[in-house]
Protein backbone atom coordinates (compact mmCIF):
# COMPACT_ATOMS: atom_id res chain seq x y z
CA UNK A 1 24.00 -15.01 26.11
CA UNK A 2 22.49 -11.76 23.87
CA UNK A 3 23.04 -8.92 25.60
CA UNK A 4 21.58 -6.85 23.31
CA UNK A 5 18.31 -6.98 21.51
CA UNK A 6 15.69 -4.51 19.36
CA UNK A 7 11.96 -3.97 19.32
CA UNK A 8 9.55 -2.39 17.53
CA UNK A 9 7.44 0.09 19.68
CA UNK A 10 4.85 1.69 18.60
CA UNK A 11 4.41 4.51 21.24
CA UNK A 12 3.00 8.16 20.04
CA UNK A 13 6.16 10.58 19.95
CA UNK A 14 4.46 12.97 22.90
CA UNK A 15 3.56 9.52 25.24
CA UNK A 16 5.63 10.38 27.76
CA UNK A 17 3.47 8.94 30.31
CA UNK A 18 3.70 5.36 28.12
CA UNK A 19 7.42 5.67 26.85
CA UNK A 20 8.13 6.16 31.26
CA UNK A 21 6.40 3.07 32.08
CA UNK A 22 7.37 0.88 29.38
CA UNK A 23 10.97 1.56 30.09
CA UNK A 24 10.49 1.57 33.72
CA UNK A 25 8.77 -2.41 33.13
CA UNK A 26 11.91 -3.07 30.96
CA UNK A 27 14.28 -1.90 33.90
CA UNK A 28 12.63 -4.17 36.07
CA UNK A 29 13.42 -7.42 33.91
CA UNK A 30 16.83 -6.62 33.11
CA UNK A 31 16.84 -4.30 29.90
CA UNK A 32 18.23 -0.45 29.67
CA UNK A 33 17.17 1.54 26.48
CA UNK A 34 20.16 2.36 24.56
CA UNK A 35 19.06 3.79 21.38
CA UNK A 36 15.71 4.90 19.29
CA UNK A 37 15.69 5.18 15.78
CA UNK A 38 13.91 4.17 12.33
CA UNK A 39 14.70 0.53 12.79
CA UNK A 40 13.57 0.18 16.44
CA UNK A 41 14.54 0.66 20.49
CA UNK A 42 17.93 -1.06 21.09
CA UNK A 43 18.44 -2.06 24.86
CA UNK A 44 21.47 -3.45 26.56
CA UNK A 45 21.50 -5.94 29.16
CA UNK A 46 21.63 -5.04 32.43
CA UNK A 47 20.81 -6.36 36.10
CA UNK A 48 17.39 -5.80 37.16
CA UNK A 49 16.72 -2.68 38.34
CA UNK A 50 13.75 -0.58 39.76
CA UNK A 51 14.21 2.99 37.82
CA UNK A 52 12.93 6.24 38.05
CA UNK A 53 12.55 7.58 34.04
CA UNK A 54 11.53 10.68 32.98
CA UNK A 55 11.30 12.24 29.33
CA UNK A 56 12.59 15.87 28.48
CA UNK A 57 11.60 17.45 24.83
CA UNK A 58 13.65 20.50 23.64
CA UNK A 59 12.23 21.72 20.04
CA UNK A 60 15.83 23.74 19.20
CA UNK A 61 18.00 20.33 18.82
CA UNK A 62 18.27 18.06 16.01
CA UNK A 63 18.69 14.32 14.93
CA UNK A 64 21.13 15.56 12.71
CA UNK A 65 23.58 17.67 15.28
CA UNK A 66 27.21 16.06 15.84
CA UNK A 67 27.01 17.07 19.40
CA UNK A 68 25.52 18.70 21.49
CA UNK A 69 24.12 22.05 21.21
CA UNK A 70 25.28 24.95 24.50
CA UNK A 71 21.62 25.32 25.06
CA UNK A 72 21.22 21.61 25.28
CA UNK A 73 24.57 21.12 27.71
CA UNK A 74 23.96 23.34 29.89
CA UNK A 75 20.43 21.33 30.29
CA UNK A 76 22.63 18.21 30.61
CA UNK A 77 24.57 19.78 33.28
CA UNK A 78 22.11 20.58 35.07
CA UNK A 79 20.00 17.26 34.87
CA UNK A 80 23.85 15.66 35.89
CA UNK A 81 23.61 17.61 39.12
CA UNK A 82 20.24 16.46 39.93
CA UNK A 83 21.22 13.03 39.79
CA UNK A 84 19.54 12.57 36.28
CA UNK A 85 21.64 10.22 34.18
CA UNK A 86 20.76 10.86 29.80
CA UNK A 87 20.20 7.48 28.28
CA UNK A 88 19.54 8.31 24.89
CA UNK A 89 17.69 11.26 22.25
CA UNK A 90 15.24 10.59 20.17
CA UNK A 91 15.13 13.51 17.23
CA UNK A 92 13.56 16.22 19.94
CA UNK A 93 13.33 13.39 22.38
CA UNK A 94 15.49 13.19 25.31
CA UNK A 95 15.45 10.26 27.66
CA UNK A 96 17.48 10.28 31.47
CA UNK A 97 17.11 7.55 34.44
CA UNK A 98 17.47 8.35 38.19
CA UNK A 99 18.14 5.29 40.87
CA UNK A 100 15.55 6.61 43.03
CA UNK A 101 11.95 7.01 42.26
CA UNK A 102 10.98 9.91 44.68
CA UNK A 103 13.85 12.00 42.91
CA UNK A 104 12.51 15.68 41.77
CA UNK A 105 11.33 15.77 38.40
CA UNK A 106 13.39 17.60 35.38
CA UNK A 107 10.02 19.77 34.81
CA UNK A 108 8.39 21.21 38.12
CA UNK A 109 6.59 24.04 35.69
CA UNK A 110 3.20 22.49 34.28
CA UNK A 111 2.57 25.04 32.20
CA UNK A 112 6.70 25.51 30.46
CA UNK A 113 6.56 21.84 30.13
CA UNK A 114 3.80 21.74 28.16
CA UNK A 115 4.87 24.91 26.04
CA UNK A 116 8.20 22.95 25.32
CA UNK A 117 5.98 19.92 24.06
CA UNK A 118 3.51 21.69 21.90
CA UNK A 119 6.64 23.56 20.48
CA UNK A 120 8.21 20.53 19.86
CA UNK A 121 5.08 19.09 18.31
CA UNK A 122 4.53 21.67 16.12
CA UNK A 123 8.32 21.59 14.32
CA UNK A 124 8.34 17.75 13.76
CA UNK A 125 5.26 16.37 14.91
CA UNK A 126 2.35 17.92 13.45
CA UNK A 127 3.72 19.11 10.36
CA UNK A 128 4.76 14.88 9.01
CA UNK A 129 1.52 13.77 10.15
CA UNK A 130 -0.16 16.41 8.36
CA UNK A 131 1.65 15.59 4.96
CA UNK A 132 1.48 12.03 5.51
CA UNK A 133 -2.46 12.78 5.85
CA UNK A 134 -3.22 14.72 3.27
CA UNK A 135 -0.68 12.20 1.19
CA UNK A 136 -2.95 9.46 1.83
CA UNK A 137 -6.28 10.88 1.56
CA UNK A 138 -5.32 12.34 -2.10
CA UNK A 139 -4.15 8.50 -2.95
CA UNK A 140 -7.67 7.17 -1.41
CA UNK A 141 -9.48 9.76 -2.95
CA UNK A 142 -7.84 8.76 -6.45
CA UNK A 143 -8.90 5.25 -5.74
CA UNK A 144 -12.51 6.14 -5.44
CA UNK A 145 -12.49 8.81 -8.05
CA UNK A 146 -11.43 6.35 -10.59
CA UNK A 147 -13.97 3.58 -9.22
CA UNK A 148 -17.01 4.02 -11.40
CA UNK A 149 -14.61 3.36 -14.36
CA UNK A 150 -11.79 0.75 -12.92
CA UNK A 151 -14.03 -1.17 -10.66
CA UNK A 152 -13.72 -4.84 -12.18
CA UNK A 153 -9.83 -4.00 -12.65
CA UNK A 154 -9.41 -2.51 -8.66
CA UNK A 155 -11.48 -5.72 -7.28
CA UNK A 156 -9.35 -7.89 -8.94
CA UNK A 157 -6.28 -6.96 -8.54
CA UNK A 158 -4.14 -7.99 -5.40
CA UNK A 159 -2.12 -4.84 -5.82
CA UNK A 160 -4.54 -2.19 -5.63
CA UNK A 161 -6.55 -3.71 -2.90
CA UNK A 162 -3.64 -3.97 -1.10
CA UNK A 163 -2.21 -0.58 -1.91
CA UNK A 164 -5.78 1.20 -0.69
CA UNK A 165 -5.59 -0.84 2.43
CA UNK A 166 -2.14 0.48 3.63
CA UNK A 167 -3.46 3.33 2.38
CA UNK A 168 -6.36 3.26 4.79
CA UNK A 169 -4.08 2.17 7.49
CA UNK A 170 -1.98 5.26 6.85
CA UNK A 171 -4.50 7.65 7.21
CA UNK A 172 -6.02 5.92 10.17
CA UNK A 173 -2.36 6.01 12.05
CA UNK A 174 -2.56 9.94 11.16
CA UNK A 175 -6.13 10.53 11.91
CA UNK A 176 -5.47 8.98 15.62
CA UNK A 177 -1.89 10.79 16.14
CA UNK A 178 -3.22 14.14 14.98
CA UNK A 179 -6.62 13.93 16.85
CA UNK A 180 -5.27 11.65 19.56
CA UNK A 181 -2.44 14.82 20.40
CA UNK A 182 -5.22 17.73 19.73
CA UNK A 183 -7.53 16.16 22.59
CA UNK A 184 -4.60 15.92 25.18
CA UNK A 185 -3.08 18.97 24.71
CA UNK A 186 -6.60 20.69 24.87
CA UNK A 187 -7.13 18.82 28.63
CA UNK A 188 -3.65 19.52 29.73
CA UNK A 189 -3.50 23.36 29.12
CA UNK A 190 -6.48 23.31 31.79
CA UNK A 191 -5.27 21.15 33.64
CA UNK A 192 -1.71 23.16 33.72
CA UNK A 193 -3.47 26.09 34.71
CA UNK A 194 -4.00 24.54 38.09
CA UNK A 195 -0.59 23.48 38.44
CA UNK A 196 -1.16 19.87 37.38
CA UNK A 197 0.45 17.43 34.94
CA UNK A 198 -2.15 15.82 32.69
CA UNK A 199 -1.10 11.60 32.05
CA UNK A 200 -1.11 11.10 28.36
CA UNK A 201 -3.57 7.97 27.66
CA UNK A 202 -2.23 6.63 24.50
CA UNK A 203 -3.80 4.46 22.02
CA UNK A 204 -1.20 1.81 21.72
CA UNK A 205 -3.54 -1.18 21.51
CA UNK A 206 -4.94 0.80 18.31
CA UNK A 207 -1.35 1.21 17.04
CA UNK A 208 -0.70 -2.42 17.40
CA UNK A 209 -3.71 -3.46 15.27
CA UNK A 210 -2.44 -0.99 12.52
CA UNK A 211 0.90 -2.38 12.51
CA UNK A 212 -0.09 -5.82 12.58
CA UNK A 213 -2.88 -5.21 9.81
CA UNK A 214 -0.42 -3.33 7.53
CA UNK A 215 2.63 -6.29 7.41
CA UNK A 216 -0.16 -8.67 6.62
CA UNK A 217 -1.00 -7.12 4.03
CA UNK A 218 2.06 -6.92 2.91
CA UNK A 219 3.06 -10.88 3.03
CA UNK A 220 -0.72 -11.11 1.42
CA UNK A 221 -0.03 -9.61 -1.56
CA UNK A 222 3.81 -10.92 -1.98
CA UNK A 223 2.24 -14.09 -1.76
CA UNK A 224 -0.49 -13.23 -3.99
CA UNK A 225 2.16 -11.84 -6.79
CA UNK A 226 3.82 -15.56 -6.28
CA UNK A 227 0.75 -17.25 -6.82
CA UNK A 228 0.03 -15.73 -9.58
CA UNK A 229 2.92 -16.85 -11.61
CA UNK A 230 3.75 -13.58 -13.29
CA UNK A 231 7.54 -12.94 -12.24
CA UNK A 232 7.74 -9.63 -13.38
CA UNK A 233 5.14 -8.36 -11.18
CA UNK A 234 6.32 -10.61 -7.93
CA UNK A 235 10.10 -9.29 -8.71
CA UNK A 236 8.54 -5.61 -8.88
CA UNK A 237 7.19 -6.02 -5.28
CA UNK A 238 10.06 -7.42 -3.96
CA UNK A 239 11.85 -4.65 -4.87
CA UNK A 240 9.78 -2.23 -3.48
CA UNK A 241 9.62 -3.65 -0.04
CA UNK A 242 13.62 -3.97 -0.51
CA UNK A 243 13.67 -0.49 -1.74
CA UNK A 244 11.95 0.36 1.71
CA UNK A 245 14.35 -1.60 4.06
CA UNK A 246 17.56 -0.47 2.40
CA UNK A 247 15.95 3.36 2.49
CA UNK A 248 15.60 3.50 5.56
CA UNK A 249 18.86 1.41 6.77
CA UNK A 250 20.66 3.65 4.30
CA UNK A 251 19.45 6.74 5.77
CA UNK A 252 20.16 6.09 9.25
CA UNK A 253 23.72 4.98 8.42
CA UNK A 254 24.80 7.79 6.47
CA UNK A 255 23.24 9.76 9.24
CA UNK A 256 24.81 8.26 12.06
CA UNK A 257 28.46 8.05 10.07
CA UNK A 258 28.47 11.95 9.40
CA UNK A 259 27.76 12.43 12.79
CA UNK A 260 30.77 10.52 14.19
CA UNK A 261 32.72 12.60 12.18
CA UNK A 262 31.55 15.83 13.49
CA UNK A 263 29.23 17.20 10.28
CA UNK A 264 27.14 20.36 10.73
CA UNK A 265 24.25 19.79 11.20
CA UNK A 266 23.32 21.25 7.80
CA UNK A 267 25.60 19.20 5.69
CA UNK A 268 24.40 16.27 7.48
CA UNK A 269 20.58 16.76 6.65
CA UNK A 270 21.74 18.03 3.07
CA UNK A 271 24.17 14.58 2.02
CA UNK A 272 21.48 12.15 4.07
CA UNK A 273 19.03 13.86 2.02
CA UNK A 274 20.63 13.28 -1.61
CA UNK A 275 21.65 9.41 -0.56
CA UNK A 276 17.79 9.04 -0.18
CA UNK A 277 17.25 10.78 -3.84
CA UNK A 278 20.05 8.58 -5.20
CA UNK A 279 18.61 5.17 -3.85
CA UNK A 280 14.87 6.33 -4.95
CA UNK A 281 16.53 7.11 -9.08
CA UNK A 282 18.60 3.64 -8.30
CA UNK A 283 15.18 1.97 -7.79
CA UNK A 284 13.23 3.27 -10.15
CA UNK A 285 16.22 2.70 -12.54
CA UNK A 286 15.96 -0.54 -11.79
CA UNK A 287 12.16 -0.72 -12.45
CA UNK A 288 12.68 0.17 -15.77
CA UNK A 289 15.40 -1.95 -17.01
CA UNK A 290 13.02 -4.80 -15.81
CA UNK A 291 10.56 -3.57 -18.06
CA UNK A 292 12.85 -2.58 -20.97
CA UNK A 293 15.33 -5.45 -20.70
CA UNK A 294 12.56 -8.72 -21.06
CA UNK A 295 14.53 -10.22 -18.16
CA UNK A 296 11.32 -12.07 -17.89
CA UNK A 297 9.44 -13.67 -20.73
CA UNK A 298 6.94 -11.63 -22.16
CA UNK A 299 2.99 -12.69 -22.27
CA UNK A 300 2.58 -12.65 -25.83
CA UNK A 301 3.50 -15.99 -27.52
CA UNK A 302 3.52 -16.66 -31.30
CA UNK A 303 2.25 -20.79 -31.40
CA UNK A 304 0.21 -23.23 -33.18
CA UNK A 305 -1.82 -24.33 -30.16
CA UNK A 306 -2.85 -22.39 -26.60
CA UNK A 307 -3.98 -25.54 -24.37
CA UNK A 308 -4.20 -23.16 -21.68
CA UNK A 309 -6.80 -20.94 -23.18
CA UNK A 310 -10.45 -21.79 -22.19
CA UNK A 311 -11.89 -21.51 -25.78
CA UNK A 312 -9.82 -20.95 -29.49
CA UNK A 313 -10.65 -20.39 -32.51
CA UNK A 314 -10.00 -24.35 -33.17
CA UNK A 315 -12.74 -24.84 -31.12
CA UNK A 316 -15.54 -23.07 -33.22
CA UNK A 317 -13.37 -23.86 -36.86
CA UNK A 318 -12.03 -26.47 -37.55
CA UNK A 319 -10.09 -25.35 -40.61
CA UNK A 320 -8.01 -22.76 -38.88
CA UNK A 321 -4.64 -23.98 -39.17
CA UNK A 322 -2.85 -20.96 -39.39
CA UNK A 323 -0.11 -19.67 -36.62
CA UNK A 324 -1.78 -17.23 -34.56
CA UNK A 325 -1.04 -14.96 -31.65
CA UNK A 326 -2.42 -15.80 -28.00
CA UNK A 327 -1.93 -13.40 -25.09
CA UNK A 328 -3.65 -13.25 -21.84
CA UNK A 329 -4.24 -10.64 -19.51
CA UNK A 330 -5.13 -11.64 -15.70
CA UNK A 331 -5.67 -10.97 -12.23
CA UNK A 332 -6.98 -11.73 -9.51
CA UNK A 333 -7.67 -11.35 -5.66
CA UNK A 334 -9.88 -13.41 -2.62
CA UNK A 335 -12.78 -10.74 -4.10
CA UNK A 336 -12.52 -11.55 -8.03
CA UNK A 337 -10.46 -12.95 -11.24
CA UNK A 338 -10.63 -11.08 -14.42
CA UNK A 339 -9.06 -12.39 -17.20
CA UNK A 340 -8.32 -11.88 -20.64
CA UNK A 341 -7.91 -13.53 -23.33
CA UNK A 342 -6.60 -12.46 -27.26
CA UNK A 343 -6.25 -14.96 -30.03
CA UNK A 344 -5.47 -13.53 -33.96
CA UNK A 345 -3.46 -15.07 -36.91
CA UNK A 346 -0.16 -13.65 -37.18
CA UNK A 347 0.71 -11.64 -40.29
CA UNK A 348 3.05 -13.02 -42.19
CA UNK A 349 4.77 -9.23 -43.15
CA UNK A 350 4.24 -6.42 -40.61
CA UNK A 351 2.03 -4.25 -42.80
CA UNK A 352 -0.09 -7.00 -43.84
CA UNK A 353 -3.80 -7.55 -43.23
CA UNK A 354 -6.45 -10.07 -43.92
CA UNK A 355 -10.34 -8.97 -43.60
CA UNK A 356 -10.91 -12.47 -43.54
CA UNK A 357 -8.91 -13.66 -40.72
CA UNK A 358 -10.58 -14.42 -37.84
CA UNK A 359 -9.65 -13.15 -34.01
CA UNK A 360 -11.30 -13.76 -30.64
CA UNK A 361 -11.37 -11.41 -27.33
CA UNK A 362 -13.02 -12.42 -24.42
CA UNK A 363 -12.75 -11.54 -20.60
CA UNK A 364 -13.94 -14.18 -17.90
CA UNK A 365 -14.84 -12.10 -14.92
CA UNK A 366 -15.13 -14.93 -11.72
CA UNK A 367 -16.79 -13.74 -8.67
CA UNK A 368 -15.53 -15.16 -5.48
CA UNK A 369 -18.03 -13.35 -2.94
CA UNK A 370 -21.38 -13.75 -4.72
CA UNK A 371 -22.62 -10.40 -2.53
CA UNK A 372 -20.38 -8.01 -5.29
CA UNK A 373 -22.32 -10.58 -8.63
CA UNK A 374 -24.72 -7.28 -9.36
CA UNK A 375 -22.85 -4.91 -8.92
CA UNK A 376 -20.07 -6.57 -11.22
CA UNK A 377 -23.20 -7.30 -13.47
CA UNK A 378 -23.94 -3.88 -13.69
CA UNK A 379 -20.56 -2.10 -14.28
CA UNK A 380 -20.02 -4.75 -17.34
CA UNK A 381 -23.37 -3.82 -18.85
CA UNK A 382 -22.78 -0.26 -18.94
CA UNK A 383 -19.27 -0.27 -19.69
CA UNK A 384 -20.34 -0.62 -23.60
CA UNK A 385 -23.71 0.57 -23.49
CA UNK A 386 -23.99 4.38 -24.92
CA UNK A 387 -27.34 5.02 -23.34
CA UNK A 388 -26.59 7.12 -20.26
CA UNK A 389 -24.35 9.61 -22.81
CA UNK A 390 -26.28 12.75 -23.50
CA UNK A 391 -23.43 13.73 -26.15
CA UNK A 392 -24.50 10.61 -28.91
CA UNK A 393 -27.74 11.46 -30.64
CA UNK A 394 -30.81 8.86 -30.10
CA UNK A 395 -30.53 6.06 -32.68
CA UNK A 396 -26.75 6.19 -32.47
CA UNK A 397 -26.42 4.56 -29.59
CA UNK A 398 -24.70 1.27 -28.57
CA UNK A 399 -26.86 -0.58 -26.02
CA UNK A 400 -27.13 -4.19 -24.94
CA UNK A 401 -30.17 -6.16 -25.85
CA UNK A 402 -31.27 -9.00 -24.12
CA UNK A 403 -31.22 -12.53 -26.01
CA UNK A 404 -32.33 -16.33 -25.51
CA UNK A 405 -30.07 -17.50 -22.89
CA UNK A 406 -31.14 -21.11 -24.15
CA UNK A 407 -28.72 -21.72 -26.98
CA UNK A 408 -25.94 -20.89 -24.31
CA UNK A 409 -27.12 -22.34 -21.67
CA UNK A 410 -26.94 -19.39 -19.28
CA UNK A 411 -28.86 -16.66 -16.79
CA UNK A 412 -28.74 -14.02 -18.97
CA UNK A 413 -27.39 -13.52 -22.42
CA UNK A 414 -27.09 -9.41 -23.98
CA UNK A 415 -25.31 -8.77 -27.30
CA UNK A 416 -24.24 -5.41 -28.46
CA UNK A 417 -26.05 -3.41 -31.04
CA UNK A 418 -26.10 0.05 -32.39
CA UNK A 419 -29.76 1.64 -32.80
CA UNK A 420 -28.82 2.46 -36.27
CA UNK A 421 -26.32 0.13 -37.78
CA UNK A 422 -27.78 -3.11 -35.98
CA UNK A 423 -25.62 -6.00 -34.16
CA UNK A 424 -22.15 -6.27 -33.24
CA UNK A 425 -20.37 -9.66 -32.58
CA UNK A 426 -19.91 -8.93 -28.93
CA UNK A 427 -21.90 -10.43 -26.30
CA UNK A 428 -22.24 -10.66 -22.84
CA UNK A 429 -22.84 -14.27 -20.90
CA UNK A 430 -23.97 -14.48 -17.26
CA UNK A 431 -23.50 -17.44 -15.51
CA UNK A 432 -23.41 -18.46 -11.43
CA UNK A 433 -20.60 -16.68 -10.47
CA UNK A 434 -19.16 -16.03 -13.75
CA UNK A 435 -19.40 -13.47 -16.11
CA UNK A 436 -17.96 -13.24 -19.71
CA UNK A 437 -17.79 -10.72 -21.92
CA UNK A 438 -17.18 -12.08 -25.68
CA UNK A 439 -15.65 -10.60 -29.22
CA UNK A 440 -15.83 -12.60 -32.26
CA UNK A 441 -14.82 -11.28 -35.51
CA UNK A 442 -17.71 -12.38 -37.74
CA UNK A 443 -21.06 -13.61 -37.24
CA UNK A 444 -21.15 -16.70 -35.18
CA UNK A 445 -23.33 -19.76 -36.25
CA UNK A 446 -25.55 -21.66 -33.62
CA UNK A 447 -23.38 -24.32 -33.93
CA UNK A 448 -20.56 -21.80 -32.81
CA UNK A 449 -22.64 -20.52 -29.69
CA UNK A 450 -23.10 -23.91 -28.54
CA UNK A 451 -19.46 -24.93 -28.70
CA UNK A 452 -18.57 -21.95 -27.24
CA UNK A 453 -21.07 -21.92 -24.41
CA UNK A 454 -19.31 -25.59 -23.64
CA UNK A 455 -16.11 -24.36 -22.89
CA UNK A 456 -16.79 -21.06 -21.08
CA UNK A 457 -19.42 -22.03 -18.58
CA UNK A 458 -18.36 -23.02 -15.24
CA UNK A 459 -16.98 -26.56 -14.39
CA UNK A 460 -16.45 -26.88 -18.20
């Protein structure tokens, strides 16, 4: 039989009214809270038992003292001679059981109570919600910055959607601690001027939804980086989420260890500290080995043939027999796929170059939720066009003009041209739900256009 066992509660550090009655239910079915850290509540076994709990917060001691403080012993004492038995600290946090519930409360001063809490806020609380908030709102606010620019790459990639979510999350935890605390304390310093405790109504059904939305999202995208086929990315993730676990495990041990043997509290913060540093450099060492090292094999292949690639040059010339170069660029998410594609002869000495050789670029932008197909539409048109900048005279412009969507058998067809110099060789196909942006080297035939237009429109 397991007499011990760990959760994950998700109570609000200045819940006392919540933290009582949880443990209070737990009591009654057999479980006694033994310790609260990082890596959850650990309760002990024990026989069922109707509890009187009560929660004590003194802002002067530390997670980090060996012992503790006279201050904080003398409070012990006295709780001791009350009849109030400590269970366990949590940083500021101090948690003590009595056998009967109509025993006097630790705190009979409304008023000193809630002073001691809004201290204690205001050294731990306040101040890591605060830089986690302003943390995540300069992260969001990058996202969205960079949006006008990055919109196609953001939309589909896994990562960054998935990033700005738990980004969201974050600040949405903060936002409700912060304003969730603010609002209480507000109604209990009137209340405490009448001599009455004010319940704290927590928002633990909200903090539930977070937590639950937040480790989806992170199984989401680890599957999403599997799916996808590219190791080097699905290895970098794992790490990360590795890198978090053994942080955190790491931290707490190292903690806990100098504490058995007695380390001011000082030197304990200070080495805990510097073990975190050293596991973030290990990590990020790590990271770039993986790149450095090609552990993993690299995108860029030197072959005669690229079966995997949509169109090729053998596809529109027949007497291209050359070895060439293929890479491709991709991702993609449950909103888009953008991928792209490269395809140029190899030189046969580094320095050497060919005007004649031919090359072909082109991105194939799939829209899964037909809502964003304008928008996407948009952003591709005026990612070449030089019409909107005021610093490029009139007639120097590069703009898209439209063209017979006939010959390939499309929506819409624009190709590239400069108001002075004429046409590029870049064009830009729209099809249902698909969108491809094309480079060719030299000026395609009809015949070209058709074959292409074959292979690059949907169901092809």
């Amino acid at each position: 039989m397991n007499h011990k066992k760990r959760r994950i509660e998700l109570y609000s550090f200045y819940d006392h009214t919540g933290i009582k009655k949880h443990l209070q239910e737990m009591a009654r079915k057999g479980w006694m809270i033994e310790r609260i850290s990082n890596l959850g509540w650990k309760y002990r076994k024990i026989p069922p038992a109707d509890l009187n709990f009560a929660i004590a917060y003194c802002p002067k001691i530390s997670e980090y003292d060996p012992e503790p403080t006279p201050d904080q012993q003398d409070f012990l004492d006295f709780c001791a001679h009350t009849g109030w038995h400590p269970v366990c600290t949590w940083a500021q946090m101090q948690i003590f059981y009595h056998e009967h519930k109509d025993a006097t409360p630790i705190e009979t001063e409304p008023i000193l109570e809630l002073e001691t809490i809004h201290k204690t806020a205001k050294n731990r609380f306040l101040p890591a919600y605060g830089i986690l908030f302003v943390l995540a709102l300069f992260q969001i606010f990058l996202l969205v910055f960079g949006l006008p620019d990055n919109l196609i790459d953001l939309l589909a990639s896994t990562s960054s959607l998935c990033s700005c979510f738990a980004w969201m999350m974050l600040l949405l935890t903060c936002t409700a601690e912060i304003t969730g605390y603010l609002r209480w304390y507000k109604k209990a310093k009137k209340a405490a001027e009448y001599g009455e405790f004010l319940n704290v109504k927590g928002h633990l059904w909200l903090s539930r939804i977070i937590c639950a939305a937040t480790v989806l999202d992170g199984i989401y995208w680890i599957i999403s980086l599997y799916a996808l086929k590219d190791r080097l990315l699905f290895w970098y993730g794992l790490l990360a989420l590795s890198y978090v676990v053994v942080l955190i495990i790491s931290g707490n041990a190292v903690r806990q260890f100098l504490k058995r043997k007695k380390a001011a509290r000082i030197v304990n913060r200070t080495l805990t500290i510097a073990a975190c540093y050293f596991l973030t450099f290990a990590f990020t060492g790590c990271i770039i080995y993986l790149a450095v090292s090609n552990v993993f094999p690299h995108s860029e292949n030197l072959r005669q043939y690229a079966y995997d690639f949509p169109l090729t040059l053998e596809d529109l010339d027949n007497n291209v027999s050359d070895p060439y170069i293929t890479k491709k660029l991709g991702s993609a998410s449950l909103l888009l796929e953008s991928a792209t594609f490269f395809q140029y002869p190899a030189p046969s000495r580094p320095d050497s170059y060919d005007p004649s050789d031919k090359e072909l670029i082109y991105t194939i932008t799939t829209i899964r939720l037909p809502v964003l197909y304008p928008l996407c539409r948009k952003v591709l048109l005026q990612e070449m066009e030089e019409t909107f900048d005021a610093g490029i005279p009139q007639g120097q412009q590069n703009e898209y003009q439209k063209q017979d969507p006939s010959l390939w058998n499309a929506q819409e067809v624009y190709r590239l041209v400069n108001q002075g110099t004429g046409p590029f060789h870049d064009y830009l196909i729209c099809y249902p739900g698909r969108i491809i942006k094309l480079h060719f080297s030299w000026e395609p035939t009809d015949t070209q256009i058709t074959a292409a237009a074959r292979k690059l429109m949907p169901g092809s």
